[in-house]
Protein backbone atom coordinates (compact mmCIF):
# COMPACT_ATOMS: atom_id res chain seq x y z
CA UNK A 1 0.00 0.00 0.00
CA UNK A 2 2.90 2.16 -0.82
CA UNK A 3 2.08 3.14 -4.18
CA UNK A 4 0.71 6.64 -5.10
CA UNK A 5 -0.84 8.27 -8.06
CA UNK A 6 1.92 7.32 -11.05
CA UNK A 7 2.50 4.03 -10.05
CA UNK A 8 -1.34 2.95 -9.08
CA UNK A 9 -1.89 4.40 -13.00
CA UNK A 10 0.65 2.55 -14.28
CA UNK A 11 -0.61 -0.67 -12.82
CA UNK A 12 -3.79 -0.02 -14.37
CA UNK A 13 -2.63 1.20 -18.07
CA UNK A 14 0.34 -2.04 -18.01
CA UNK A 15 -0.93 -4.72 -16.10
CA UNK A 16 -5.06 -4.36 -16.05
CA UNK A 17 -4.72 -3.13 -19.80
CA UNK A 18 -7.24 0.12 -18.98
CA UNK A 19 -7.22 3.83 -19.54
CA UNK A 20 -6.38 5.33 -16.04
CA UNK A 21 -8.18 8.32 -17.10
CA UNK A 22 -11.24 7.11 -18.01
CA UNK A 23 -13.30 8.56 -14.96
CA UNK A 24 -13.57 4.46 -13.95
CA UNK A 25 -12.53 3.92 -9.85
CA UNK A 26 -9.87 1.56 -9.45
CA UNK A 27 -10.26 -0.45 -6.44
CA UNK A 28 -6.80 -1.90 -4.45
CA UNK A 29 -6.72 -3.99 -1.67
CA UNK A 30 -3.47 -4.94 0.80
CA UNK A 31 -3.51 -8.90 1.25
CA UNK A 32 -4.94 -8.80 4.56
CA UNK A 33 -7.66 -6.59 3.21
CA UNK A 34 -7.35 -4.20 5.99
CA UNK A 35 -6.49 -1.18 4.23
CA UNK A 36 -8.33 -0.10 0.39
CA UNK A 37 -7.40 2.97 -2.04
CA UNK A 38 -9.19 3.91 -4.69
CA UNK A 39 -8.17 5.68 -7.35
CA UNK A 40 -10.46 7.87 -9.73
CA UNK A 41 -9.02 10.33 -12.70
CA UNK A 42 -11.33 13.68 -11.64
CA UNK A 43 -10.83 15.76 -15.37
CA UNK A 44 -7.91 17.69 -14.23
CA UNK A 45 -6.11 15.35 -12.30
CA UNK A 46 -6.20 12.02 -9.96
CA UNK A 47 -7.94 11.69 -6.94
CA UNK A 48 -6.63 9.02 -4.24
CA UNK A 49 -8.82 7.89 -1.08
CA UNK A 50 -7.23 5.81 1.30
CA UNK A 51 -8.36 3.80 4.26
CA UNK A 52 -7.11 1.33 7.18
CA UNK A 53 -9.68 -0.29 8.86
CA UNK A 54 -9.07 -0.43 12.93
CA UNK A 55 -10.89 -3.90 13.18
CA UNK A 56 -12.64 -6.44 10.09
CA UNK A 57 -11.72 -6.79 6.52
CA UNK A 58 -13.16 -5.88 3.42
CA UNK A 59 -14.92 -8.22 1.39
CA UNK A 60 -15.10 -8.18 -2.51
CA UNK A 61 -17.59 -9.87 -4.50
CA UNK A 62 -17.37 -13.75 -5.84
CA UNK A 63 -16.26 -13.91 -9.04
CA UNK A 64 -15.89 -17.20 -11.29
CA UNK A 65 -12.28 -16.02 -13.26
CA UNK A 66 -8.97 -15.89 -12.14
CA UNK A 67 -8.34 -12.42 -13.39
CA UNK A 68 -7.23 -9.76 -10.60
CA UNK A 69 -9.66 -7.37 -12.27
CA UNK A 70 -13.48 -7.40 -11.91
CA UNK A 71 -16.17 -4.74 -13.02
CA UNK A 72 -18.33 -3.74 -9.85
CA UNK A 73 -21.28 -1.68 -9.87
CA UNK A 74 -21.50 2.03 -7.60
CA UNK A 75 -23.89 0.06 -5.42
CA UNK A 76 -21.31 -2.79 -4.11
CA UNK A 77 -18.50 -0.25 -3.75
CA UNK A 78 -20.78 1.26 -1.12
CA UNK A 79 -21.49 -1.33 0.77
CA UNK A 80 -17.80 -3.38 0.11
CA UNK A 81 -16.82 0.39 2.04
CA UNK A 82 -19.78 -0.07 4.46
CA UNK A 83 -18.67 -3.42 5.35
CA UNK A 84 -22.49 -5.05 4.18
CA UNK A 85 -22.14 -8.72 3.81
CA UNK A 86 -22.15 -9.19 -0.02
CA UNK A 87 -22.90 -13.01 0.47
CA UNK A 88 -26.51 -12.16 2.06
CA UNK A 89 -27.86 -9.32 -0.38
CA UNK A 90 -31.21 -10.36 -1.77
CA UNK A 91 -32.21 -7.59 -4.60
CA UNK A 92 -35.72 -7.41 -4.87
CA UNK A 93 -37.64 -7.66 -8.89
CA UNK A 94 -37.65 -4.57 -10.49
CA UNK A 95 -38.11 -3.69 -13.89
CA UNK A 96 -35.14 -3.09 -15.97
CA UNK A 97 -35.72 -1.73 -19.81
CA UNK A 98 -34.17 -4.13 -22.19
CA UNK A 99 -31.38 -3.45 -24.03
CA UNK A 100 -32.01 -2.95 -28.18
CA UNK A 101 -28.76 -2.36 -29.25
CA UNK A 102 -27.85 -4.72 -32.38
């Protein structure tokens, strides 16, 4: 968790293959998962927030590949930084327009 802004970018433009400034959040986690950073390109510049939790862990959501990389929604970065158990969300039917792209 010693990285800052250049070399947090640099992980994600060599070794997650994406475009640090693309207004995405980049999620990092120590091995422990005691301490997070996230790391968000803002228009002018980057933004880092950084934070050690005193007691628990973070938890990320399953995920069937082996890659280090997932896509999360805003919704589970709240509550991965809430500390919600991910593992006993129910999300209740709602409508959702269907996509009509060809």
């Amino acid at each position: 968790m010693r990285k800052g802004f250049d070399s947090l970018s640099g992980i994600v433009t060599s070794a997650m293959q994406q475009n640090a400034s693309s207004g995405d959040i980049f999620i990092f986690l120590n091995r422990n998962r005691t301490h997070i950073k996230l790391l968000l390109w803002e228009g002018d510049g980057f933004a880092l927030y950084y934070k050690r939790l005193e007691q628990g862990t973070y938890e990320l959501p399953v995920t069937s590949n082996s890659d280090c990389s997932m896509n999360i929604t805003g919704q589970q970065l709240q509550f991965i930084l809430q500390g919600v158990n991910l593992g006993k969300i129910e999300y209740r039917k709602r409508y959702k327009k269907k996509d009509l792209s060809y």
